[in-house]
C-alpha atoms as a PDB file:
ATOM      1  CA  UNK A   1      53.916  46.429 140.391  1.00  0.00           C
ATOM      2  CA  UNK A   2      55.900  43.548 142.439  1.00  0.00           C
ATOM      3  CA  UNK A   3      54.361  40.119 142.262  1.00  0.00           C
ATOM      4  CA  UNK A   4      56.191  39.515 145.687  1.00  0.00           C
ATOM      5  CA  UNK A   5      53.564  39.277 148.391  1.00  0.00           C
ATOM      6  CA  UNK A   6      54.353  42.404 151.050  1.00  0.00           C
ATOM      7  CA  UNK A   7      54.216  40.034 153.809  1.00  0.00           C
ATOM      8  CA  UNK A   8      57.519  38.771 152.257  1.00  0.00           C
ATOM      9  CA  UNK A   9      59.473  41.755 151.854  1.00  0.00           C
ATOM     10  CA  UNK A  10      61.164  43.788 154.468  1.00  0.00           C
ATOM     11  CA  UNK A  11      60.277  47.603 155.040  1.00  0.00           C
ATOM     12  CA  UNK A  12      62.763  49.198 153.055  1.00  0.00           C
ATOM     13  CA  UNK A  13      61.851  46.838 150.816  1.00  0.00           C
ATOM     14  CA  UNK A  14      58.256  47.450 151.094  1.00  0.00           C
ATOM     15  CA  UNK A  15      58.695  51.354 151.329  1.00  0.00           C
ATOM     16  CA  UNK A  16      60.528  51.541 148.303  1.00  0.00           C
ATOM     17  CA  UNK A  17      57.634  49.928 146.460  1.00  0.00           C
ATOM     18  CA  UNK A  18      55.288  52.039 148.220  1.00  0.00           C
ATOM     19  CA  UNK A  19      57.291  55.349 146.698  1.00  0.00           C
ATOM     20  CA  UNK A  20      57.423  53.702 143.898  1.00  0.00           C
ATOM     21  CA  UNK A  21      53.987  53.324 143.136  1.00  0.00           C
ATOM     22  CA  UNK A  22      53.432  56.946 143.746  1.00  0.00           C
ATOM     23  CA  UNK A  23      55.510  57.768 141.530  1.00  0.00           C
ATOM     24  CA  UNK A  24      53.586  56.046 139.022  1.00  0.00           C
ATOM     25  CA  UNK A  25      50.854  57.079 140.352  1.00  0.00           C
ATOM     26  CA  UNK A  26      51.862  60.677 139.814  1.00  0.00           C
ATOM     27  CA  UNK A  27      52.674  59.804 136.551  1.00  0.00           C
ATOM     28  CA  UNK A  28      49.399  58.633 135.143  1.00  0.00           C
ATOM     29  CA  UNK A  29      47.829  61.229 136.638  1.00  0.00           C
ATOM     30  CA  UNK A  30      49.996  64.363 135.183  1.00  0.00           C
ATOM     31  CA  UNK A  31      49.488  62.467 131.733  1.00  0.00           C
ATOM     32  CA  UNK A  32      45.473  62.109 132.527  1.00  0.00           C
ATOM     33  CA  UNK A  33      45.047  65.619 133.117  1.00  0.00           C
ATOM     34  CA  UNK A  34      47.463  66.603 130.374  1.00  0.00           C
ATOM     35  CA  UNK A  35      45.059  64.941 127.456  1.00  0.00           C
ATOM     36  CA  UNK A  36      41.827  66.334 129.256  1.00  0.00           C
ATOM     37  CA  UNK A  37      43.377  70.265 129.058  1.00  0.00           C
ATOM     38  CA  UNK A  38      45.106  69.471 125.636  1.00  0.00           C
ATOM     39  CA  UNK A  39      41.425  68.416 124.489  1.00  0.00           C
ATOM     40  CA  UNK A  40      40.126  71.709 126.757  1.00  0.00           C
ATOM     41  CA  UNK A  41      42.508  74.014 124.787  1.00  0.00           C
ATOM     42  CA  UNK A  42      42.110  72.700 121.634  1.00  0.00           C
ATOM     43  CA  UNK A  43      37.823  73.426 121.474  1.00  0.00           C
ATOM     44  CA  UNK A  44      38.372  76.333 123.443  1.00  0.00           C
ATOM     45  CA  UNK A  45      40.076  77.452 120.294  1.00  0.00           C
ATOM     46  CA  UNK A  46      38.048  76.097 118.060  1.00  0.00           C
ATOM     47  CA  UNK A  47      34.627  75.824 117.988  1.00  0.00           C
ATOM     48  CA  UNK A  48      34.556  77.793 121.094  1.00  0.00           C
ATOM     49  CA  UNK A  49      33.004  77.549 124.873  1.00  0.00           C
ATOM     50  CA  UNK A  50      30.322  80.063 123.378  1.00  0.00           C
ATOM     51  CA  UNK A  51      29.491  77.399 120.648  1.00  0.00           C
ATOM     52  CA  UNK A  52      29.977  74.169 122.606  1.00  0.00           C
ATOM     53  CA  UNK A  53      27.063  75.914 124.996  1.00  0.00           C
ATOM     54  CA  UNK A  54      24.837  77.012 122.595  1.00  0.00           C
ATOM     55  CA  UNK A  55      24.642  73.561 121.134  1.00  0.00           C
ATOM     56  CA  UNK A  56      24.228  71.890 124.695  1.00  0.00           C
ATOM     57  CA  UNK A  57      21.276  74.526 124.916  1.00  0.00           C
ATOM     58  CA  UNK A  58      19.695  73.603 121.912  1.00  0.00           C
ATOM     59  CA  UNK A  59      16.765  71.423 123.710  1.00  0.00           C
ATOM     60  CA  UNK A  60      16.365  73.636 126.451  1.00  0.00           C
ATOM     61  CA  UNK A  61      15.842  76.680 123.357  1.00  0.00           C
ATOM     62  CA  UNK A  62      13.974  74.800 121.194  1.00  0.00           C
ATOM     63  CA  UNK A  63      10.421  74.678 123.793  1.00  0.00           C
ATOM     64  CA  UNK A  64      11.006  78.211 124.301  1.00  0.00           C
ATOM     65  CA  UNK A  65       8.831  81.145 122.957  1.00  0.00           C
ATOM     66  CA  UNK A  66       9.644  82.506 119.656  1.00  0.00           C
ATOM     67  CA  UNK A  67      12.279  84.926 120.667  1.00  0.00           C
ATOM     68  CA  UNK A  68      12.949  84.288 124.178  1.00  0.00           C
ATOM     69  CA  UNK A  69      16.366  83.656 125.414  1.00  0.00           C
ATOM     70  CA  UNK A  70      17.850  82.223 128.390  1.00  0.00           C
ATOM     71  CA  UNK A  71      19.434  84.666 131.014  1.00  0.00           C
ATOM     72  CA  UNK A  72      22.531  85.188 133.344  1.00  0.00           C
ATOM     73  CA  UNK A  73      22.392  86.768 136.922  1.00  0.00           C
ATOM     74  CA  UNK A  74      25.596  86.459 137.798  1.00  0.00           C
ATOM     75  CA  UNK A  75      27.908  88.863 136.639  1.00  0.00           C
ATOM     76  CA  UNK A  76      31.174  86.479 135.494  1.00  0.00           C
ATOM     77  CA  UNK A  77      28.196  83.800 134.650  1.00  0.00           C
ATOM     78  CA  UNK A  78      28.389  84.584 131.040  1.00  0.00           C
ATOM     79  CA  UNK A  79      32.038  83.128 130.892  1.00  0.00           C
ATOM     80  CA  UNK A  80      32.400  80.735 133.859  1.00  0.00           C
ATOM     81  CA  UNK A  81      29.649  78.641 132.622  1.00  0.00           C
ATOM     82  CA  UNK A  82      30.688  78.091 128.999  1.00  0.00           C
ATOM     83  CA  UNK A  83      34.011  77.433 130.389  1.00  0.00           C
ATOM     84  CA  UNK A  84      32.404  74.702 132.506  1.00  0.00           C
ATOM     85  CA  UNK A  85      30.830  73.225 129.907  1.00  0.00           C
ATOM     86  CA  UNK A  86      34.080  73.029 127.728  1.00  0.00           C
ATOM     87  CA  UNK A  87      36.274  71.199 130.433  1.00  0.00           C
ATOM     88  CA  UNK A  88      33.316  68.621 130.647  1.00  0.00           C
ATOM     89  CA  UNK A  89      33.211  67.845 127.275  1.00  0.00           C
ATOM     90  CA  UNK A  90      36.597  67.860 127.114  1.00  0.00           C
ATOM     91  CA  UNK A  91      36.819  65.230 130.186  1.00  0.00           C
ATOM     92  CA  UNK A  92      34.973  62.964 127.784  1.00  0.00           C
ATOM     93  CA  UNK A  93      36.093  62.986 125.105  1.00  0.00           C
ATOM     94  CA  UNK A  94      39.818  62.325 126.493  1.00  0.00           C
ATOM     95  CA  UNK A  95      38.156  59.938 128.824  1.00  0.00           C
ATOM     96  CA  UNK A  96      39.492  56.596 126.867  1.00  0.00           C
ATOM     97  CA  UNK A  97      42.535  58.217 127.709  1.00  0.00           C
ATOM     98  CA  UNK A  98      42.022  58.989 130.858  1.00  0.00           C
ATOM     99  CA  UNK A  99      40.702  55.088 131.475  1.00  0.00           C
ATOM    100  CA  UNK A 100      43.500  53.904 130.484  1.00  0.00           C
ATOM    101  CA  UNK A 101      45.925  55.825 132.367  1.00  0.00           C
ATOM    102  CA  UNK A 102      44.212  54.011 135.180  1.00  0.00           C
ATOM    103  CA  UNK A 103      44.250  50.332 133.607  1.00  0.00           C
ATOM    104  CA  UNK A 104      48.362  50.955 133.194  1.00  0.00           C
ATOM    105  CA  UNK A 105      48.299  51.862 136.625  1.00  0.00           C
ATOM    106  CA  UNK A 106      46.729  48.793 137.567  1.00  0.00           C
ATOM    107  CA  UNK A 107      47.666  46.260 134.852  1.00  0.00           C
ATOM    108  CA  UNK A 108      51.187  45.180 136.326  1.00  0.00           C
ATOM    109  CA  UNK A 109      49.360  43.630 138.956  1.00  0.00           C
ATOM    110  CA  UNK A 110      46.739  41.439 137.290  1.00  0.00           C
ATOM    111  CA  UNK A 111      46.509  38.137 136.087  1.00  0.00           C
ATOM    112  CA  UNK A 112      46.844  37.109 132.339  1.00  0.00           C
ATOM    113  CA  UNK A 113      42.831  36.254 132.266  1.00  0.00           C
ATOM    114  CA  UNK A 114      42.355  39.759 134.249  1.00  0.00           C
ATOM    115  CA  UNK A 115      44.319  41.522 131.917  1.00  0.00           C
ATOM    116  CA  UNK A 116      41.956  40.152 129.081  1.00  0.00           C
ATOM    117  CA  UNK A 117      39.139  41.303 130.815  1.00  0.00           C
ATOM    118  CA  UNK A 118      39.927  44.648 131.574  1.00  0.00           C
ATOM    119  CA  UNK A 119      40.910  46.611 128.528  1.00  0.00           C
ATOM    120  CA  UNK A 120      37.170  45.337 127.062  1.00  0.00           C
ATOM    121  CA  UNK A 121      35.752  46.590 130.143  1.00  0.00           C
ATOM    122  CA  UNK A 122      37.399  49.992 129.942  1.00  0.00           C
ATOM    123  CA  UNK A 123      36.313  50.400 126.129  1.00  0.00           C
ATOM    124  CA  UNK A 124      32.619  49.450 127.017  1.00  0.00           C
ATOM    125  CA  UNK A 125      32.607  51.816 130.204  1.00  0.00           C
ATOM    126  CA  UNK A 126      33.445  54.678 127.491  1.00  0.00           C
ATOM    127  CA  UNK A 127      30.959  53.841 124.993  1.00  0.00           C
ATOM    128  CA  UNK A 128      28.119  53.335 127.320  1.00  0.00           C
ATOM    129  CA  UNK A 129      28.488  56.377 129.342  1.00  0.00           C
ATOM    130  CA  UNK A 130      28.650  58.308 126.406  1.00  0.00           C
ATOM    131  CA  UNK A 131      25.834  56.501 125.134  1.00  0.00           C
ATOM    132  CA  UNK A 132      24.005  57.396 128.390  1.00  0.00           C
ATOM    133  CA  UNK A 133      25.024  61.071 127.924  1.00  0.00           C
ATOM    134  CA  UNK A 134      23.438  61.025 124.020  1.00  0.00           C
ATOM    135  CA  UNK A 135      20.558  59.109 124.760  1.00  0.00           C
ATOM    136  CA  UNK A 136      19.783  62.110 128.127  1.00  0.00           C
ATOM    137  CA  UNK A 137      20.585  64.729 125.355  1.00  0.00           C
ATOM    138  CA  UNK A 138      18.985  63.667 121.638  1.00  0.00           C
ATOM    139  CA  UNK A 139      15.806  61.695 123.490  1.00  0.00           C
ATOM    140  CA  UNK A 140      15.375  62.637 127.845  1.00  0.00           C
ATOM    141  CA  UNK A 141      15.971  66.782 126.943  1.00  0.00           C
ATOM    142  CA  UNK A 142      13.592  66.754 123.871  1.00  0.00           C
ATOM    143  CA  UNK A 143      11.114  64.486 125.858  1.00  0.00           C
ATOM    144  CA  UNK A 144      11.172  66.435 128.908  1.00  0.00           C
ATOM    145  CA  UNK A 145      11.648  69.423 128.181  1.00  0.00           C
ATOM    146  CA  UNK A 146       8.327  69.670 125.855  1.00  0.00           C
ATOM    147  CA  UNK A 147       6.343  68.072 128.437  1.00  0.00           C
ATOM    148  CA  UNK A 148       7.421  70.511 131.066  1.00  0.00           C
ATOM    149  CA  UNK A 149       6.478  73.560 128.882  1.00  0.00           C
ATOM    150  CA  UNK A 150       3.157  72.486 128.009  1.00  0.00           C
ATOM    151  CA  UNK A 151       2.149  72.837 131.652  1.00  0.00           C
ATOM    152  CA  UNK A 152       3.743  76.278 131.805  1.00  0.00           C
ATOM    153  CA  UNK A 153       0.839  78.806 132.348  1.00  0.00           C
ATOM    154  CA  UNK A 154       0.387  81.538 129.325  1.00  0.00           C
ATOM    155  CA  UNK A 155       1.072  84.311 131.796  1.00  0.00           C
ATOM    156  CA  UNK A 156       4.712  83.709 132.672  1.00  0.00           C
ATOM    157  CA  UNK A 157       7.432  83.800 130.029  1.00  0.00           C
ATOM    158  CA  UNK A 158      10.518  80.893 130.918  1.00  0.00           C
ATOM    159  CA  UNK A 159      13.595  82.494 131.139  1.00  0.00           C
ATOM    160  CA  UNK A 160      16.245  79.682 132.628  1.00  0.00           C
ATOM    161  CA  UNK A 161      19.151  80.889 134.153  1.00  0.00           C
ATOM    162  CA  UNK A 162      21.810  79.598 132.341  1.00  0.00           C
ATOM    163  CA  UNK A 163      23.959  78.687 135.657  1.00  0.00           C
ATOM    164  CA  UNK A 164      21.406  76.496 137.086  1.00  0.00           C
ATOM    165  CA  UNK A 165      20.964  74.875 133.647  1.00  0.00           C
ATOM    166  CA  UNK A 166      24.312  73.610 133.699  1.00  0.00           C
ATOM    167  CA  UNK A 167      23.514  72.356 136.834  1.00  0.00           C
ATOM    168  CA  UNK A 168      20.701  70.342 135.603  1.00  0.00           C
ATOM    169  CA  UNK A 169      22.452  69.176 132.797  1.00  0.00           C
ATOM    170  CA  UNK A 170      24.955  67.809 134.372  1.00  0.00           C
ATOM    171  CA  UNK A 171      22.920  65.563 136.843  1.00  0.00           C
ATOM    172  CA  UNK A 172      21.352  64.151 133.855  1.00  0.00           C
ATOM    173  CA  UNK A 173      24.267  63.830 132.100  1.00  0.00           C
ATOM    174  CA  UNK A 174      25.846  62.132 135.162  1.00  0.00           C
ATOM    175  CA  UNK A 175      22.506  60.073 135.914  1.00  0.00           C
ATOM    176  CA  UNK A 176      21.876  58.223 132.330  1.00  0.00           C
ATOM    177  CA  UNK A 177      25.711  58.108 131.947  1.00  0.00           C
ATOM    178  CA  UNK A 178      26.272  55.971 135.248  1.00  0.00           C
ATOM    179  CA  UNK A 179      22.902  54.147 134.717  1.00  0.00           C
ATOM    180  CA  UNK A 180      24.095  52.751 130.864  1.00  0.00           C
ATOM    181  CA  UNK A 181      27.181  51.382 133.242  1.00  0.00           C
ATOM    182  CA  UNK A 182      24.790  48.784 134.797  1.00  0.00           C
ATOM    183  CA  UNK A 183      26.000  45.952 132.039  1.00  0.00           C
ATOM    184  CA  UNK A 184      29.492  46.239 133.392  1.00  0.00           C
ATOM    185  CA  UNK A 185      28.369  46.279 136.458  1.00  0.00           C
ATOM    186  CA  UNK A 186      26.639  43.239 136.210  1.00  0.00           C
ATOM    187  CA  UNK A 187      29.469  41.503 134.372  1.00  0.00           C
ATOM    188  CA  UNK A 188      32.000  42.406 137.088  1.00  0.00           C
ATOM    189  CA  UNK A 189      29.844  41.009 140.051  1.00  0.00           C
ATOM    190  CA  UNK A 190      29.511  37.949 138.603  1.00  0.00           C
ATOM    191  CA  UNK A 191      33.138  37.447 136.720  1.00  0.00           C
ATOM    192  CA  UNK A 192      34.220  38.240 140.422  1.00  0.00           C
ATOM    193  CA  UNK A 193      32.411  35.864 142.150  1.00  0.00           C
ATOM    194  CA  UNK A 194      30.170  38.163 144.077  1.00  0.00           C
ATOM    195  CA  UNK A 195      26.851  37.013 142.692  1.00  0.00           C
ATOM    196  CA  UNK A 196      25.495  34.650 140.707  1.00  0.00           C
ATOM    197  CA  UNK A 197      23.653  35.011 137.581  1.00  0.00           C
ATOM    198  CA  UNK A 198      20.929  33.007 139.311  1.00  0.00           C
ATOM    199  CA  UNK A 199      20.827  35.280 142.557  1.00  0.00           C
ATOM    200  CA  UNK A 200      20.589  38.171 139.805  1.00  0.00           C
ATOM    201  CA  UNK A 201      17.549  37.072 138.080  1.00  0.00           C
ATOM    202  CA  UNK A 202      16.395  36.451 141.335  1.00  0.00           C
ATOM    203  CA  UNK A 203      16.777  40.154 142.099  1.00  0.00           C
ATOM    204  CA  UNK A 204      14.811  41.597 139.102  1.00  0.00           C
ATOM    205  CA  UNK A 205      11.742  42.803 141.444  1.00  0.00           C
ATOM    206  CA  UNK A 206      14.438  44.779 143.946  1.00  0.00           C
ATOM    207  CA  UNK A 207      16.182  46.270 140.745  1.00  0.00           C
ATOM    208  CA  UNK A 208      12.608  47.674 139.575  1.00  0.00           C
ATOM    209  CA  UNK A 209      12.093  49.354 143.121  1.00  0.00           C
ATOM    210  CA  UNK A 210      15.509  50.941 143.320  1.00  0.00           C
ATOM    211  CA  UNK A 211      15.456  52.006 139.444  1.00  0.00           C
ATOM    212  CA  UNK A 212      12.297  54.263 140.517  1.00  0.00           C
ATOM    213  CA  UNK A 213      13.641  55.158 143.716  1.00  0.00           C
ATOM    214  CA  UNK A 214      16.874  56.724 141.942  1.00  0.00           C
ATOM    215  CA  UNK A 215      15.054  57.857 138.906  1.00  0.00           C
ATOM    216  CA  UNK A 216      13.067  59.946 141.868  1.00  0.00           C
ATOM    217  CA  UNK A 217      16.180  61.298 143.290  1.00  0.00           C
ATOM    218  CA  UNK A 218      17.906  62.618 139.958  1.00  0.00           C
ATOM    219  CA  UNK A 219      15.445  63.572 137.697  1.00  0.00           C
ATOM    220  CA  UNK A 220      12.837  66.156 137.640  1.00  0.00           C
ATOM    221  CA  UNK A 221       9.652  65.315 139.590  1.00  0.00           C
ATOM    222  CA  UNK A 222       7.545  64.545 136.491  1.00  0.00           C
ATOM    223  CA  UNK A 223       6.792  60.838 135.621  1.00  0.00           C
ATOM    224  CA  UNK A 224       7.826  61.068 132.193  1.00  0.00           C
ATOM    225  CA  UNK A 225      11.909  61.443 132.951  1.00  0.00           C
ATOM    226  CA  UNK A 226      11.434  59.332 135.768  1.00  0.00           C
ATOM    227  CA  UNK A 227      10.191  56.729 133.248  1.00  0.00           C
ATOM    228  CA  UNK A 228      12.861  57.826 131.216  1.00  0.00           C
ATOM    229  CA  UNK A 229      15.756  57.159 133.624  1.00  0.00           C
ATOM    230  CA  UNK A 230      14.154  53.321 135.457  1.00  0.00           C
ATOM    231  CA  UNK A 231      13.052  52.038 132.051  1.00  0.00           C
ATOM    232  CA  UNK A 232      16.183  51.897 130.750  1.00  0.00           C
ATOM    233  CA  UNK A 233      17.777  50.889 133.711  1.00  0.00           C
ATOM    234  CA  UNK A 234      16.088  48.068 134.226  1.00  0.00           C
ATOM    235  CA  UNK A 235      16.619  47.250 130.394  1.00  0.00           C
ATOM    236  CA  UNK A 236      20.153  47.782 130.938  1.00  0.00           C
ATOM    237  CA  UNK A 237      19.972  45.015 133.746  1.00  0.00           C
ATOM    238  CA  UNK A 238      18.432  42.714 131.860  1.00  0.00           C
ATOM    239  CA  UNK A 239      21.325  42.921 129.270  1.00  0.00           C
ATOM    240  CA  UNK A 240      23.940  42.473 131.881  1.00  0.00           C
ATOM    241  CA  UNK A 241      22.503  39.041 132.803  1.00  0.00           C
ATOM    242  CA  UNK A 242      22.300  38.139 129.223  1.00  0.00           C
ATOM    243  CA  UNK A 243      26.158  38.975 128.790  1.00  0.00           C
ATOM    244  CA  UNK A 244      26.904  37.487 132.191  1.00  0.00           C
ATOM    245  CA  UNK A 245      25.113  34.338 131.798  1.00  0.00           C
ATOM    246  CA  UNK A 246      26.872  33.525 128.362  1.00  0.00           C
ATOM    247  CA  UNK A 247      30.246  34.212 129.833  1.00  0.00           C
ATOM    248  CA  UNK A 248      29.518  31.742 132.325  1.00  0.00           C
ATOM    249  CA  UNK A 249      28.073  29.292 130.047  1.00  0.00           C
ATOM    250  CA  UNK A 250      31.091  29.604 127.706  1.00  0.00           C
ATOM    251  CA  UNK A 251      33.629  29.585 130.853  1.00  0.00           C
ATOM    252  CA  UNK A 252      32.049  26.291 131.355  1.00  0.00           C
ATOM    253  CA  UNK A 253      32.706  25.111 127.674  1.00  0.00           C
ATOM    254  CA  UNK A 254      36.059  26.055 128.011  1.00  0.00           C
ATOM    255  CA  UNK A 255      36.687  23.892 131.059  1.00  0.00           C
ATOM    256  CA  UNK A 256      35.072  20.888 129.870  1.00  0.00           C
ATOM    257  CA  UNK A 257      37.388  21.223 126.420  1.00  0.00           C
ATOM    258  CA  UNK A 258      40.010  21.074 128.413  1.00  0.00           C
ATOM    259  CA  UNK A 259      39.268  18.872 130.690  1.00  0.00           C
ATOM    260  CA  UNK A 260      38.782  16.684 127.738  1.00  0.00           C
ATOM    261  CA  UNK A 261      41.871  17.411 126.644  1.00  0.00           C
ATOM    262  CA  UNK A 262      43.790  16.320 129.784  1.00  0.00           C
END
């Protein structure tokens, strides 16, 4: 990218940057896509959509009767959905990749200090969302699932349709994956200059109210996985302002040293 404001450059100037960066753009994008379908192929092959599914069921199986499986209505269900469920797990696990494709894109145009900042940010946002997704999947399925079967009455028999587990799983997945993002969040408001850590702590009674009200929105309507989903949030905040507060604090230090040494 040009460090030459646009204002300064003529059109054909300014188009040629504009075609340019599409180019680019195209670029990262082709080489995005090609590491999530290299990933796809590679555990289609090996362990298999079949097996990548049955694992992702596992929860879901395990507060089941003895014997009892899940079913399939629709009739190209049986292969669509453990298709699905490859290509997402294939999305994250090239997702570093794919992250990065996107901080190349942008990186030309930063500042040295922004620079710094954003390749910790994009190895953060990877391991939190995934952290998100394996906290939903080892604790919030387990959890939930249980307490949802104990009020099932003895006279029906659960039989989830496989299609509109996947559903469900991937709300949750996308729910506790975007909520573990609140940290960075935080970080980037107030490294921006949006807010300050002050007007954050200020805001801890509004965070509590909108944790519940999302929690509401995309989880089940039991209080446990709502508790489950605004808990952590709200944890998660708190650890943002932490982080936040001692980047400040040692942005400050820095300043002083070197105002020291001027």
């Amino acid at each position: 990218m040009s460090a030459i404001p646009d204002n300064d450059k003529q059109p054909e100037e300014r188009e040629e940057t504009f075609v340019s960066h599409l180019v680019e753009l195209r670029q990262r994008l082709v080489k995005a896509v090609a590491a999530v379908l290299g990933v796809f192929i590679v555990l289609f092959a090996y362990p298999g959509a079949s097996y990548i599914y049955d694992v992702l069921a596992q929860p879901m199986l395990a507060t089941l009767p003895a014997g009892t499986r899940m079913i399939a209505t629709g009739v190209i269900t049986p292969f669509m959905v453990p298709v699905k469920i490859t290509l997402m797990a294939a999305f994250v696990i090239a997702l570093p990749v794919v992250l990065y494709q996107a901080w190349a894109f942008v990186a030309p145009g930063l500042y040295q200090h922004e620079k710094r900042l954003a390749l910790p940010l994009i190895l953060s946002s990877t391991l939190l969302f995934m952290a998100g997704m394996a906290f939903c999947y080892f604790v919030v399925f387990r959890t939930v699932f249980h307490f949802i079967a104990s009020f099932a009455p003895q006279s029906i028999t659960p039989a989830p349709d496989i299609e509109a587990y996947l559903n469900f799983v991937l709300t949750m997945f996308l729910a506790f994956g975007i909520t573990f993002e609140v940290p960075v969040v935080v970080v980037l408001l107030v490294k921006t200059g949006i807010v300050t850590v002050a007007k954050l702590r200020a805001a801890r009674g509004y965070v509590v109210v909108v944790a519940f009200v999302i929690a509401a929105i995309f989880t089940p309507p039991d209080v446990v996985s709502q508790f489950m989903l605004a808990v952590p949030l709200c944890l998660l905040y708190e650890v943002g302002i932490i982080i936040a507060a001692s980047m400040v604090r040692r942005g400050a230090d820095e300043r002083d040293e070197a105002g020291k040494d001027a």
